[in-house]
Protein backbone atom coordinates (compact mmCIF):
# COMPACT_ATOMS: atom_id res chain seq x y z
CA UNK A 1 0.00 0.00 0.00
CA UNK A 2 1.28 3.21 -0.79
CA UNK A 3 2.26 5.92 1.71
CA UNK A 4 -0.45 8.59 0.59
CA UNK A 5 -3.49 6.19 1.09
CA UNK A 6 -2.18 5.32 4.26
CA UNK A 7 -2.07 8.64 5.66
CA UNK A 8 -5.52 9.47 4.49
CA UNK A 9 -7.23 6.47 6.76
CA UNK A 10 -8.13 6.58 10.09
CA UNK A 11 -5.97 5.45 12.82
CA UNK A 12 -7.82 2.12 13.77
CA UNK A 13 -8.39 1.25 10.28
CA UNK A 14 -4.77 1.85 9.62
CA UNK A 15 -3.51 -0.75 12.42
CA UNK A 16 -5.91 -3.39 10.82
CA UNK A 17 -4.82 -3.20 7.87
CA UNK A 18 -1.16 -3.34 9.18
CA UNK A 19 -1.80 -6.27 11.14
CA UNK A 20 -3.65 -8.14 7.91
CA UNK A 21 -0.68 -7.50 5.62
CA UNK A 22 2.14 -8.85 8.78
CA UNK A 23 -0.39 -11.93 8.64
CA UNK A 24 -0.24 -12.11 5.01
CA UNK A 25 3.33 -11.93 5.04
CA UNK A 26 4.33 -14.18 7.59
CA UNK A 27 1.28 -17.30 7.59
CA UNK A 28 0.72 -19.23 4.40
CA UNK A 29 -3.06 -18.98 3.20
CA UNK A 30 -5.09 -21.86 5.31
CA UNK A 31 -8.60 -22.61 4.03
CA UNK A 32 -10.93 -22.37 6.60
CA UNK A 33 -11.71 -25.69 8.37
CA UNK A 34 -15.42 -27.50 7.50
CA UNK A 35 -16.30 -30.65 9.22
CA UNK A 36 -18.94 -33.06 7.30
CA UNK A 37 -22.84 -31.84 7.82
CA UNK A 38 -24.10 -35.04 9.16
CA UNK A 39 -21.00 -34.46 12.38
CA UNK A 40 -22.85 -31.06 12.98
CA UNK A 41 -26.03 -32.05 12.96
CA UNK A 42 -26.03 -35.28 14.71
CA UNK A 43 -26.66 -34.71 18.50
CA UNK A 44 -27.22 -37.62 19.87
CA UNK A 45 -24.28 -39.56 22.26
CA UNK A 46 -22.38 -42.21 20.62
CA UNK A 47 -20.12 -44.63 22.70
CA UNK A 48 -16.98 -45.25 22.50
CA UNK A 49 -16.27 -48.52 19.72
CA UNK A 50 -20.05 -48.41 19.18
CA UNK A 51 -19.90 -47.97 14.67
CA UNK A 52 -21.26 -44.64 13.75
CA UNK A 53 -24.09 -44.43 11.72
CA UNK A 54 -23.98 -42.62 8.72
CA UNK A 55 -28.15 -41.98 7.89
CA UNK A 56 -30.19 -39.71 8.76
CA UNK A 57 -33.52 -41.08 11.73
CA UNK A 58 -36.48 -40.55 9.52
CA UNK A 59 -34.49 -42.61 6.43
CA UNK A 60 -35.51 -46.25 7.62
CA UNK A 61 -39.34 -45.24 7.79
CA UNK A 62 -41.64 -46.82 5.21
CA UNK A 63 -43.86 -43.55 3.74
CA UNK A 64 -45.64 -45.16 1.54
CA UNK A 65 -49.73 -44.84 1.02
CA UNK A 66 -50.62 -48.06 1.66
CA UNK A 67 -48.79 -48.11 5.13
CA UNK A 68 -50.59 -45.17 6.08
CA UNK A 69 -53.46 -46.04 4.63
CA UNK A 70 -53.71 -49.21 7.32
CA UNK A 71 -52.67 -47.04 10.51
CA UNK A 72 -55.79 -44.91 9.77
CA UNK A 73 -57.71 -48.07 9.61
CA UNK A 74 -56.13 -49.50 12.92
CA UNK A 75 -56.96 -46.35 14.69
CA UNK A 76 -60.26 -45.66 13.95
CA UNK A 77 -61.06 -49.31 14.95
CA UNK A 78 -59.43 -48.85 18.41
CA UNK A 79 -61.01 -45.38 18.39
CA UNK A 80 -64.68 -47.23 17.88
CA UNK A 81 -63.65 -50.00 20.47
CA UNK A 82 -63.20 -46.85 23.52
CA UNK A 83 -65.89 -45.63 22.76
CA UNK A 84 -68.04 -48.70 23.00
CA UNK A 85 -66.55 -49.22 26.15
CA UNK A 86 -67.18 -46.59 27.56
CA UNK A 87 -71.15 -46.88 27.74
CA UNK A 88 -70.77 -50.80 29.25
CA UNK A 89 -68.27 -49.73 32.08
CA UNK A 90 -64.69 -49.40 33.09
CA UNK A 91 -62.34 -51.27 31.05
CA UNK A 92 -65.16 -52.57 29.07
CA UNK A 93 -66.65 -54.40 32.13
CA UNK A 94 -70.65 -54.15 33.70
CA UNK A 95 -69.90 -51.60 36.64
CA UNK A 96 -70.85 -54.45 39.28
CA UNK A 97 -68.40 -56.75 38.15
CA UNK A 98 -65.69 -54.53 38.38
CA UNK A 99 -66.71 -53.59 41.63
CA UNK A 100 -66.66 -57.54 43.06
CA UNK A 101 -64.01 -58.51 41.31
CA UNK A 102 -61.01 -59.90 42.83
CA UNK A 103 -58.80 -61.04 40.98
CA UNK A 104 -57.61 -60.44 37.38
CA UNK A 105 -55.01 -62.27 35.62
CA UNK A 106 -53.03 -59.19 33.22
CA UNK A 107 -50.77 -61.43 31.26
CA UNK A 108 -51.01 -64.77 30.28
CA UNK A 109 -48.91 -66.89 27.55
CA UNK A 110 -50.47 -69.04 25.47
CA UNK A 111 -49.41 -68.44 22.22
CA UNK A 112 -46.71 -66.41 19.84
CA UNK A 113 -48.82 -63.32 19.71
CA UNK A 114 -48.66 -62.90 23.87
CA UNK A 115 -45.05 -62.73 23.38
CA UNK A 116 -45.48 -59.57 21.37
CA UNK A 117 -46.78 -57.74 24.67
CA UNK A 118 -43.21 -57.79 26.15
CA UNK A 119 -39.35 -56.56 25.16
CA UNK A 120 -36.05 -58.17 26.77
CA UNK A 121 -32.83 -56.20 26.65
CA UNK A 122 -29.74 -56.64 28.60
CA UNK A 123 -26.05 -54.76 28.98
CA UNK A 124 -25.21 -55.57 25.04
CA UNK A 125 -26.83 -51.89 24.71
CA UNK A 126 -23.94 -50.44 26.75
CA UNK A 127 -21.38 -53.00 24.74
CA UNK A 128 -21.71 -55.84 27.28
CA UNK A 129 -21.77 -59.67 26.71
CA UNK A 130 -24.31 -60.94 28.39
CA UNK A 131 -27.42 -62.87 26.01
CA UNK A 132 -31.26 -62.97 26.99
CA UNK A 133 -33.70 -64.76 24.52
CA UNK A 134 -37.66 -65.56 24.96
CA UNK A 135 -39.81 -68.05 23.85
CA UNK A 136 -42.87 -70.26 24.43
CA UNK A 137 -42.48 -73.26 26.47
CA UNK A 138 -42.58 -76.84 25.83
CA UNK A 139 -46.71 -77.02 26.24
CA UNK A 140 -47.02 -73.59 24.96
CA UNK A 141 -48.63 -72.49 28.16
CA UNK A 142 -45.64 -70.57 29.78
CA UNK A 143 -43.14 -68.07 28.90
CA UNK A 144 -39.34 -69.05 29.04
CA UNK A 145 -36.94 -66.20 29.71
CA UNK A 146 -33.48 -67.89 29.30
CA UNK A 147 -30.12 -66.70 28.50
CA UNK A 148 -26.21 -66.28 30.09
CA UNK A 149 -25.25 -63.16 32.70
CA UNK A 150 -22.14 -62.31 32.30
CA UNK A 151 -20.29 -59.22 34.71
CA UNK A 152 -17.57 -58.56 32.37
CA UNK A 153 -17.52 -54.44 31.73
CA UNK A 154 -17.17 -53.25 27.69
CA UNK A 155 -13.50 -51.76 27.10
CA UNK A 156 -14.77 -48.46 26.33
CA UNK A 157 -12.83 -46.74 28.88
CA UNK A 158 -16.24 -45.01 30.57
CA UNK A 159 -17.94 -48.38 31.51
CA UNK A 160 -16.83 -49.49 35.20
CA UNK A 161 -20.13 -52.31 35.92
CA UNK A 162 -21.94 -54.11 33.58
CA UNK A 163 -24.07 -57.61 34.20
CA UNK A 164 -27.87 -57.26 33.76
CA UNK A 165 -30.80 -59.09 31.58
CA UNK A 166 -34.38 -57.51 31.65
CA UNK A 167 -37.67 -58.22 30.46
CA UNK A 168 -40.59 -55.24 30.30
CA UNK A 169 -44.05 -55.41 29.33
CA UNK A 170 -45.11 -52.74 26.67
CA UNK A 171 -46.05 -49.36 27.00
CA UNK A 172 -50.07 -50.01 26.39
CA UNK A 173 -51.71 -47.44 23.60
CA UNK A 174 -55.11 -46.23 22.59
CA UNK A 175 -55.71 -45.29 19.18
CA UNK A 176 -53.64 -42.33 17.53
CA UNK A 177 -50.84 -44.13 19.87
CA UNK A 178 -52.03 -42.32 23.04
CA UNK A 179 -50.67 -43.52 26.28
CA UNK A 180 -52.95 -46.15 28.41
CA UNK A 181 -52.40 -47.19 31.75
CA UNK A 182 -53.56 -49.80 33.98
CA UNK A 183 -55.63 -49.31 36.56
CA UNK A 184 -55.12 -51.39 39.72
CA UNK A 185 -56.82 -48.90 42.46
CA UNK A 186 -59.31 -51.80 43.10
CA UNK A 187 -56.55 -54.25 44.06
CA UNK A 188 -53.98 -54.52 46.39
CA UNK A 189 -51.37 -57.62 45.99
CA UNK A 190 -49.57 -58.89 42.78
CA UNK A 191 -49.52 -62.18 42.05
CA UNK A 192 -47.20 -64.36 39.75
CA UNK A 193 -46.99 -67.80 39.44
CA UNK A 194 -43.22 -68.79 37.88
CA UNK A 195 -40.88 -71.34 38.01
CA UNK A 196 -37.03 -70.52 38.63
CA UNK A 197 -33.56 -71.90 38.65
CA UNK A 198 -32.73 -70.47 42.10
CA UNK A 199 -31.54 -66.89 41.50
CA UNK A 200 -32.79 -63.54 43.07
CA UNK A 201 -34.62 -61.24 40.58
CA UNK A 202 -36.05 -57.82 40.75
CA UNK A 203 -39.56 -57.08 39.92
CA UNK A 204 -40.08 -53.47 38.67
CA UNK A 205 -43.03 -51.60 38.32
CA UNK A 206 -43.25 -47.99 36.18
CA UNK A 207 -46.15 -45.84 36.78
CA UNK A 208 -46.75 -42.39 35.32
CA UNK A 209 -44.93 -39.07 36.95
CA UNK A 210 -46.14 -35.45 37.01
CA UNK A 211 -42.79 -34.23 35.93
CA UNK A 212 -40.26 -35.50 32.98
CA UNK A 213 -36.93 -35.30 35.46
CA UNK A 214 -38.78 -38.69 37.32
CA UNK A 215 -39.34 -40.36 34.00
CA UNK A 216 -36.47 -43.21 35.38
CA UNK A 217 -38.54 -43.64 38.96
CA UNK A 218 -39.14 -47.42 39.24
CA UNK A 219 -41.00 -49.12 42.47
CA UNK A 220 -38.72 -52.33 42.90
CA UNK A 221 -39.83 -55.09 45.30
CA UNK A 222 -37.48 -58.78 45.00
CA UNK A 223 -38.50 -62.12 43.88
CA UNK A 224 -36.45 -65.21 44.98
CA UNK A 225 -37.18 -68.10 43.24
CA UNK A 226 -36.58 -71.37 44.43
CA UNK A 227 -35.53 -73.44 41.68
CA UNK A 228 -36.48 -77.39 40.81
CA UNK A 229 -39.06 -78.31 39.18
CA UNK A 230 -42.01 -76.80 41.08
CA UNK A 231 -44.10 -74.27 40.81
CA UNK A 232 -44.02 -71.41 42.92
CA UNK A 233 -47.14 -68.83 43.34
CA UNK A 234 -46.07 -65.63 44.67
CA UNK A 235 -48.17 -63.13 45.95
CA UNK A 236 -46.25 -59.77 46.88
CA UNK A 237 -48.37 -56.58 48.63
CA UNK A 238 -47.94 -53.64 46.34
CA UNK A 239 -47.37 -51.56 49.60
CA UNK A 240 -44.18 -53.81 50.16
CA UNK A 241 -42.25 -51.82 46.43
CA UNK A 242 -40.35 -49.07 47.36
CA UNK A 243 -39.28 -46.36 45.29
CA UNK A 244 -35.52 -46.33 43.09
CA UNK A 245 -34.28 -44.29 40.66
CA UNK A 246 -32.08 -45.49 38.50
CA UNK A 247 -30.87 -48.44 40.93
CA UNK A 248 -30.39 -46.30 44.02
CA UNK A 249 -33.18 -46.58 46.71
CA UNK A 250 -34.66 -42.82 47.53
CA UNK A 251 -35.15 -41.44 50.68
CA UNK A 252 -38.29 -39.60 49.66
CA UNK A 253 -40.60 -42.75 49.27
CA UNK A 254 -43.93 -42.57 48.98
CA UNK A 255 -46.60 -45.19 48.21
CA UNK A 256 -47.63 -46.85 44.48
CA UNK A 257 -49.51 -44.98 41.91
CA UNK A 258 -52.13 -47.76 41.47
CA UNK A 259 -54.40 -46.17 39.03
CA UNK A 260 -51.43 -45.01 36.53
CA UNK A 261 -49.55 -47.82 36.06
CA UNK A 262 -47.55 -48.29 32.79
CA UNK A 263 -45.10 -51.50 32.73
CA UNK A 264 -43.87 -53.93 34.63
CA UNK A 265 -40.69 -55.74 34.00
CA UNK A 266 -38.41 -58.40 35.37
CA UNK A 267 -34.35 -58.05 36.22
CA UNK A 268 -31.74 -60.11 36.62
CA UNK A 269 -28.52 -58.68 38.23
CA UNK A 270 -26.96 -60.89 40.85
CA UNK A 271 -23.61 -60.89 39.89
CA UNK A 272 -23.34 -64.52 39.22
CA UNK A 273 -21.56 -65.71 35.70
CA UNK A 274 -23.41 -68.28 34.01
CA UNK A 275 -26.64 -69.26 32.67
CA UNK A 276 -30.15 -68.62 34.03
CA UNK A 277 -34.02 -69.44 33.23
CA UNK A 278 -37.34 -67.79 34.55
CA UNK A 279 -40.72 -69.78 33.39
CA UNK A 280 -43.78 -67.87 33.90
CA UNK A 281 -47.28 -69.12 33.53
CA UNK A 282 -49.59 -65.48 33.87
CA UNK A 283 -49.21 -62.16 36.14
CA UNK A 284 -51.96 -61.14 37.71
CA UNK A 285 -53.48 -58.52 40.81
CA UNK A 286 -55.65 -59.68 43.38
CA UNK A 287 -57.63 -58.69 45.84
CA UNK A 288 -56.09 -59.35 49.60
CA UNK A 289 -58.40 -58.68 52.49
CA UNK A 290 -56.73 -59.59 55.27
CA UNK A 291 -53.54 -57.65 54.23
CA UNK A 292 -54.06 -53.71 55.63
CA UNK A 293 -50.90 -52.08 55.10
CA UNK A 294 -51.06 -49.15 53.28
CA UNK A 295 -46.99 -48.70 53.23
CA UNK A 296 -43.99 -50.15 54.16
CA UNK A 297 -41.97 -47.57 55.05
CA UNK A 298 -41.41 -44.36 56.68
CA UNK A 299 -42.87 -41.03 54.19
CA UNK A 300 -41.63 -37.69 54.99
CA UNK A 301 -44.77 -35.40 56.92
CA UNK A 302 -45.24 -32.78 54.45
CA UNK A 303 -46.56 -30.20 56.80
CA UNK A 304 -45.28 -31.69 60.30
CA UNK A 305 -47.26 -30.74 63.14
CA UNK A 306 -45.88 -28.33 65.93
């Protein structure tokens, strides 16, 4: 730049422009650095070793007409089916025998399609290697949850416990996938009738929550199983399930939401290498007079008295 265009700019433009031709001068022209579109616009954690994904979510969903064409369908049917409902009574039932009823079996298995009610996961989600598989029984009667535990943590360098197999019932819907909960206000025990290999398990129970930070509160109560060849029946108080969230028991507890109850699942997590089995024939709720407990355990006073 020349000396009398220099002296006609101002003084701060004139020590920018300085500076830009020392940089010029002194650093090599670097283009500036772009990372790939799908880095900056995927948000979502990945873990470490887990293969990246390279398509966008709503690129596996079927759009086609006919697809939608059926959901409509399936909607409007369950849509028809509330509303019929509604007029003979709760849940479908006359309103006197929901009133004397006593006992009500939820989930039975007697065929393929009753498996299709339920979801079984374990720590292969979080790079574990631990298997869980479920299937029919022999007679086709009972549910067999079988697979191998294993406690060995993933090598991801974040990971420090690992070692758990679960099985959850589904989230029920209404039509237009609107959530539905069960409503067990009129009973007071859970009953189960399963056949085990010996092993401790965790029963968990998910009920609706006011707000979305208690979305992971779970009311846990413990099933031990026997093992042989025998039949259990198992009747647990619902007042006896305290209140976790996620695995650590609160000190806040407060009673079971019976009224708003979503799933129910089944854990294993003892710790102990090596293969397992749970056989279930139904779960049901019942109806227990002579048990009066309301709770358990000690609730916080909300407005103590002086």
């Amino acid at each position: 730049m020349s000396l009398p265009k220099i002296a006609r700019l101002p003084s701060v433009r004139l020590l920018s422009s300085i500076h830009q031709q020392q940089q010029q001068l002194l650093l090599p022209s670097v283009p500036p650095l772009t990372g790939p579109k799908r880095a900056v616009s995927q948000g979502e954690y990945r873990r470490p070793g887990q293969p990246k994904v390279d398509k966008f979510p709503w690129q596996p969903i079927n759009f086609g007409f006919s697809k939608g064409f059926e959901g409509v369908k399936k909607h409007l049917a369950l849509l028809k089916k509330e509303f019929s409902d509604r007029w003979v009574g709760p849940q479908g039932k006359p309103i006197l025998e929901h009133m004397l009823e006593q006992n009500q079996v939820l989930w039975e298995f007697r065929g393929p399609e009753s498996l299709e009610q339920w979801t079984v996961s374990s720590d292969q989600e979080i790079g574990g290697q631990s298997e869980v598989h479920l299937k029919l029984g022999k007679n086709h009667n009972t549910c067999l949850l079988y697979g191998t535990l294993s406690s060995t943590p993933p090598r991801d360098g974040e990971t420090r416990y690992s070692g758990y197999c679960t099985m959850r019932s589904k989230q029920p819907l209404a039509s237009f996938d609107r959530k539905k909960h069960y409503d067990w206000s009129s009973f007071n025990t859970l009953h189960l009738r399963v056949r085990g290999d010996g092993r401790p398990w965790m029963i968990n129970i998910a009920t609706e929550t006011y707000f979305s930070h208690q979305k992971d509160d779970i009311y846990n109560y413990f099933l031990y199983t026997r093992g042989g060849p025998y039949w259990q029946d198992v009747k647990i108080p619902f007042s006896k399930f305290f209140l976790t969230h996620r695995g650590r028991i609160q000190d806040d507890q407060h009673p079971l939401w019976l009224d708003k109850v979503n799933t129910i699942g089944f854990t294993l997590g003892d710790k102990a290498d090596g293969p397992f089995q749970l056989e279930i024939d139904f779960v049901g709720v019942c109806k227990d007079y002579a048990h009066t407990e309301e709770f358990a355990y000690e609730v916080y006073k909300r407005n103590p008295e002086i």
